[in-house]
PDB file of N, CA and C in Angstrom:
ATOM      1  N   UNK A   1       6.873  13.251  -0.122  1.00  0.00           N
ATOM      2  CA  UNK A   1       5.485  13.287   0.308  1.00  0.00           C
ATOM      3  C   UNK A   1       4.555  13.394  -0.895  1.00  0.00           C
ATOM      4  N   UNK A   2       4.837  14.163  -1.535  1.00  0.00           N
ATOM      5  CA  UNK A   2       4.376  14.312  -2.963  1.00  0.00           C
ATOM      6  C   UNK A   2       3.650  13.276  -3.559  1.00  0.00           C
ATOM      7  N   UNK A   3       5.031  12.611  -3.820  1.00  0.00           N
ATOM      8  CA  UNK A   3       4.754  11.558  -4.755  1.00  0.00           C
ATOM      9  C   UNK A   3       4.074  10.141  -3.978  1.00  0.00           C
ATOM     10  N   UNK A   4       3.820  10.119  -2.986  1.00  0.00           N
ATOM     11  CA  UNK A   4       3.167   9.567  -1.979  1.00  0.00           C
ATOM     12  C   UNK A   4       1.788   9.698  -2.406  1.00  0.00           C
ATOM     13  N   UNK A   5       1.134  10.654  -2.091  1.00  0.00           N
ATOM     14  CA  UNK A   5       0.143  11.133  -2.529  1.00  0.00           C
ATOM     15  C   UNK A   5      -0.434  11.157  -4.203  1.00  0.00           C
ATOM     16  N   UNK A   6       0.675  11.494  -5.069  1.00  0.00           N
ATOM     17  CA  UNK A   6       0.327  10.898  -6.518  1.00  0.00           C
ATOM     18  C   UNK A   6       0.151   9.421  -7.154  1.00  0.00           C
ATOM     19  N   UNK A   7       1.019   8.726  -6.279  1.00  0.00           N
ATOM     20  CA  UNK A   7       1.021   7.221  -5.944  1.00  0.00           C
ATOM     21  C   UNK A   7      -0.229   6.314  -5.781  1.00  0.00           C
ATOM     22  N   UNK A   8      -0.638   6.984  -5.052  1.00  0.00           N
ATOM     23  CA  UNK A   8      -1.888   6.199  -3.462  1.00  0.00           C
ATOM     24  C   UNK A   8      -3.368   6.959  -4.629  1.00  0.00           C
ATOM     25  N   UNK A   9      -3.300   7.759  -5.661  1.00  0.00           N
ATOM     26  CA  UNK A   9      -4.747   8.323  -6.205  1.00  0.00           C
ATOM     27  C   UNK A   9      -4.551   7.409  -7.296  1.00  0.00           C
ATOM     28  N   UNK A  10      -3.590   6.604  -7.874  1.00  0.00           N
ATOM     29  CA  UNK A  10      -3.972   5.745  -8.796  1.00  0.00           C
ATOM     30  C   UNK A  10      -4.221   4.297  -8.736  1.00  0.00           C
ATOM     31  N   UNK A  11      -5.601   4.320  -8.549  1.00  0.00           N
ATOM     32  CA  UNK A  11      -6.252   2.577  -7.985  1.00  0.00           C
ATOM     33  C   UNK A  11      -5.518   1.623  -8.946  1.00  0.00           C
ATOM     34  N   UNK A  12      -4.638   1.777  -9.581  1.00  0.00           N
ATOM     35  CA  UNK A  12      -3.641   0.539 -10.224  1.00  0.00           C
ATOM     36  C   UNK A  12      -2.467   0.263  -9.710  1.00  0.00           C
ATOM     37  N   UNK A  13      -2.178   1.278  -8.687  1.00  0.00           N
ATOM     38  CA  UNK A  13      -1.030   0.582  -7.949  1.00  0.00           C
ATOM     39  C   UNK A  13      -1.808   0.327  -6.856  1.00  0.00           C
ATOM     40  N   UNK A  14      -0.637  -1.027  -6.202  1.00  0.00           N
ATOM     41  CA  UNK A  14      -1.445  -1.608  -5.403  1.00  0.00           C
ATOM     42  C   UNK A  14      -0.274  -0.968  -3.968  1.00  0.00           C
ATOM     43  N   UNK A  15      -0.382  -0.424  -3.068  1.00  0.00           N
ATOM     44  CA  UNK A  15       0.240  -0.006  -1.657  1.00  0.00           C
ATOM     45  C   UNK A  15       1.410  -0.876  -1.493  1.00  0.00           C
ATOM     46  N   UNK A  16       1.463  -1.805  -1.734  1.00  0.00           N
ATOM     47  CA  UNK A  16       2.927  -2.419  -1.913  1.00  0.00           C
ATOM     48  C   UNK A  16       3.884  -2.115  -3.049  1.00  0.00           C
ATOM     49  N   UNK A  17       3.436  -1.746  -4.223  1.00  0.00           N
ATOM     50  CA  UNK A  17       4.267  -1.463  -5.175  1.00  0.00           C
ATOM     51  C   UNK A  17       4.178   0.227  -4.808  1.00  0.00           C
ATOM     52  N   UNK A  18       3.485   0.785  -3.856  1.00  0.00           N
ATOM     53  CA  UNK A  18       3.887   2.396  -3.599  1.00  0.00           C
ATOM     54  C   UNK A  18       5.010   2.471  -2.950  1.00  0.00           C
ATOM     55  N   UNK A  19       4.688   1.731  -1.956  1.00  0.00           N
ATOM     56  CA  UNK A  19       5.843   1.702  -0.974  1.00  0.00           C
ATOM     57  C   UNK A  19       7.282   1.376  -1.089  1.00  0.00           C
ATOM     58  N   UNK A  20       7.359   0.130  -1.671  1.00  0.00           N
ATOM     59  CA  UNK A  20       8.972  -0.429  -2.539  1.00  0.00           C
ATOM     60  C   UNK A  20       9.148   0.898  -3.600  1.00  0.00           C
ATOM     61  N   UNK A  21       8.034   1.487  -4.350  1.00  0.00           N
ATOM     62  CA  UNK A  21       8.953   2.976  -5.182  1.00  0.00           C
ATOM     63  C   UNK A  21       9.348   3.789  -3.957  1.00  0.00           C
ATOM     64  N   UNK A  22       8.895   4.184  -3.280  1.00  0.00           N
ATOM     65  CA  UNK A  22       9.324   5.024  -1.649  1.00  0.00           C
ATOM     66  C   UNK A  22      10.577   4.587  -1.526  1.00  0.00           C
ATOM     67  N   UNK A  23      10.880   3.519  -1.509  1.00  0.00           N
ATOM     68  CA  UNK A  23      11.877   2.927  -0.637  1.00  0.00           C
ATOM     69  C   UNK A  23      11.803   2.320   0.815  1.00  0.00           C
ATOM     70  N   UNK A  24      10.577   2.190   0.741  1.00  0.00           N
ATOM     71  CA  UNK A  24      10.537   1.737   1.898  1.00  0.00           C
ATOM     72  C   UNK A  24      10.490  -0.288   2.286  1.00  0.00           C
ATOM     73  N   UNK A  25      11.442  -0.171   3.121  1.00  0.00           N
ATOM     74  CA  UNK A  25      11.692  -2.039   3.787  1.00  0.00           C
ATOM     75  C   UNK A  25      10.572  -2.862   3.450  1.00  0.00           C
ATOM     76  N   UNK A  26       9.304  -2.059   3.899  1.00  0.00           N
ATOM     77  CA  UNK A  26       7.756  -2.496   4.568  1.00  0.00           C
ATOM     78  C   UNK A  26       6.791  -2.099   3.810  1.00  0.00           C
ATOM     79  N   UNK A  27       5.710  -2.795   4.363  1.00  0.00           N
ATOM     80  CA  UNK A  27       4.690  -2.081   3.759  1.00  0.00           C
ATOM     81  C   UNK A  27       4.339  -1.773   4.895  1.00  0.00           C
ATOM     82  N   UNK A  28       4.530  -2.057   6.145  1.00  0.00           N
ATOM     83  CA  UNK A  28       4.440  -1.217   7.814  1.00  0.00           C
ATOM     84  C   UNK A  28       5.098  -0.340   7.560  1.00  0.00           C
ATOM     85  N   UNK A  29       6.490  -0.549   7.441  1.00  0.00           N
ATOM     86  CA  UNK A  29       7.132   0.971   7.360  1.00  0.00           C
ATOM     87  C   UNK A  29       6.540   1.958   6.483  1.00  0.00           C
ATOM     88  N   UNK A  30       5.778   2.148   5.923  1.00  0.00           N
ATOM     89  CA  UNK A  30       5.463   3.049   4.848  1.00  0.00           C
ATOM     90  C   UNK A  30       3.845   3.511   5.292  1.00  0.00           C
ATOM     91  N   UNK A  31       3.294   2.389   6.302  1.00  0.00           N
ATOM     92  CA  UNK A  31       1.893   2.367   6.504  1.00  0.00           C
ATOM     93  C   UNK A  31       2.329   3.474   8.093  1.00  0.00           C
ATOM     94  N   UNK A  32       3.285   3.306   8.868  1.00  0.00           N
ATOM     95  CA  UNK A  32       3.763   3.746  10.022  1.00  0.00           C
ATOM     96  C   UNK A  32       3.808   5.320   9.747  1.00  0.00           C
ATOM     97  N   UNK A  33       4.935   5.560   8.547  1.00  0.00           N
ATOM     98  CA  UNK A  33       5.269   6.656   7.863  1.00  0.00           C
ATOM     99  C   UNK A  33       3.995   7.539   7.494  1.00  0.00           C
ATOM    100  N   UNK A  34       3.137   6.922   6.699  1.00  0.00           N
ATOM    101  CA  UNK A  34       2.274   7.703   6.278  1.00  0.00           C
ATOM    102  C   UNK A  34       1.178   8.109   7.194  1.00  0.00           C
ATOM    103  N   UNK A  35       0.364   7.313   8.640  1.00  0.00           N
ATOM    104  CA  UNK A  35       0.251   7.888   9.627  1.00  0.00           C
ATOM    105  C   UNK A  35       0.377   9.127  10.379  1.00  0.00           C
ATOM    106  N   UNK A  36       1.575   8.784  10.455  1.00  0.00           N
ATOM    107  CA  UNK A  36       2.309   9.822  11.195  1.00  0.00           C
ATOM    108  C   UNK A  36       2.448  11.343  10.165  1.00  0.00           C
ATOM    109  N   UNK A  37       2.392  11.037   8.969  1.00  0.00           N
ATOM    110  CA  UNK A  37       2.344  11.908   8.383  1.00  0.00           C
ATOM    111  C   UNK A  37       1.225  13.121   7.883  1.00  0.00           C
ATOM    112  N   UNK A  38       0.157  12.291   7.691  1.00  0.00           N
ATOM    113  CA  UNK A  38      -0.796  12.420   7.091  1.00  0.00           C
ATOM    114  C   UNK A  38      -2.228  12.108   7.961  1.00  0.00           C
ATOM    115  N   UNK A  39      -2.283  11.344   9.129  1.00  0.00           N
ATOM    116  CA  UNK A  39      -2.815  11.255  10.051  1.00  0.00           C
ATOM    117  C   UNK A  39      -3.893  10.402   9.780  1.00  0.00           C
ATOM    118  N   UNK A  40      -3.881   9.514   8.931  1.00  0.00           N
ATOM    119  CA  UNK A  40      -4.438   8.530   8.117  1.00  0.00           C
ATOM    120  C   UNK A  40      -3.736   7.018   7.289  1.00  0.00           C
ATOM    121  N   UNK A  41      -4.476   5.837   7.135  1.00  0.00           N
ATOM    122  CA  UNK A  41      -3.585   4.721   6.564  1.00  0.00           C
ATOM    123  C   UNK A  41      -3.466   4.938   5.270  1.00  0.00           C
ATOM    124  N   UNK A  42      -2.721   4.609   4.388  1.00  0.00           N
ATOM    125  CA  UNK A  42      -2.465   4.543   3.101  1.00  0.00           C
ATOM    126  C   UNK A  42      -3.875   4.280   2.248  1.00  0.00           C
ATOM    127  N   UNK A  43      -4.319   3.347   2.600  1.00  0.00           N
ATOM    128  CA  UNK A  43      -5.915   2.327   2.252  1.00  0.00           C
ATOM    129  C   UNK A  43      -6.999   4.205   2.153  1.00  0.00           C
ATOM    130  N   UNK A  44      -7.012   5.001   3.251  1.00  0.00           N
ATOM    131  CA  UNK A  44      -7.980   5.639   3.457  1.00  0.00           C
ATOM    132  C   UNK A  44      -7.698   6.876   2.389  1.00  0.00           C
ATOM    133  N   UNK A  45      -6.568   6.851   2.356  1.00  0.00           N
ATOM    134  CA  UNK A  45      -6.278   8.021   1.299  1.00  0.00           C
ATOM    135  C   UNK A  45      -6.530   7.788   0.262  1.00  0.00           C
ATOM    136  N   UNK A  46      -6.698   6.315  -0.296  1.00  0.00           N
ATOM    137  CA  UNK A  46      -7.144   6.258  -1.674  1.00  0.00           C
ATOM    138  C   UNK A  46      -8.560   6.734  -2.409  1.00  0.00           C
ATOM    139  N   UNK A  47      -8.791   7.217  -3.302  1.00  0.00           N
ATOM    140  CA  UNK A  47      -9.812   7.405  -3.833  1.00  0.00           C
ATOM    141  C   UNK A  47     -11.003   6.364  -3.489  1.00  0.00           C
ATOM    142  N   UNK A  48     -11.940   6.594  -3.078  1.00  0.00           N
ATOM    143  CA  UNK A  48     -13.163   6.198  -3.144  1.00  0.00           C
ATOM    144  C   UNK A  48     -13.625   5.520  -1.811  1.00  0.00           C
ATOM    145  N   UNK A  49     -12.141   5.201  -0.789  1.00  0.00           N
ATOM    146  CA  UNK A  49     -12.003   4.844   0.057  1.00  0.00           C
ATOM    147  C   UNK A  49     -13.013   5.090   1.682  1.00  0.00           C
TER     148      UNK A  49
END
């Protein structure tokens, strides 16, 4: 979760290269994941968003 979150605050990665470091299949799977997690899309958590 962590590193999810350290991931997603640096506007040089782009949500697809977060997600493949995750491990995740998708970039749904990871957009699904983080939802459910966080109660928000990947996109909204980013800075400035």
């Amino acid at each position: 979760m962590h590193l999810a979150v350290q991931y997603l605050a640096n506007p040089r990665m782009r949500i697809t290269e977060v997600a493949d470091l995750l491990g995740y299949s998708s970039i749904g799977a990871f957009t699904r994941w983080h939802g459910a997690t966080f109660g928000s899309s990947p996109r909204k958590a980013r800075p400035n968003s």
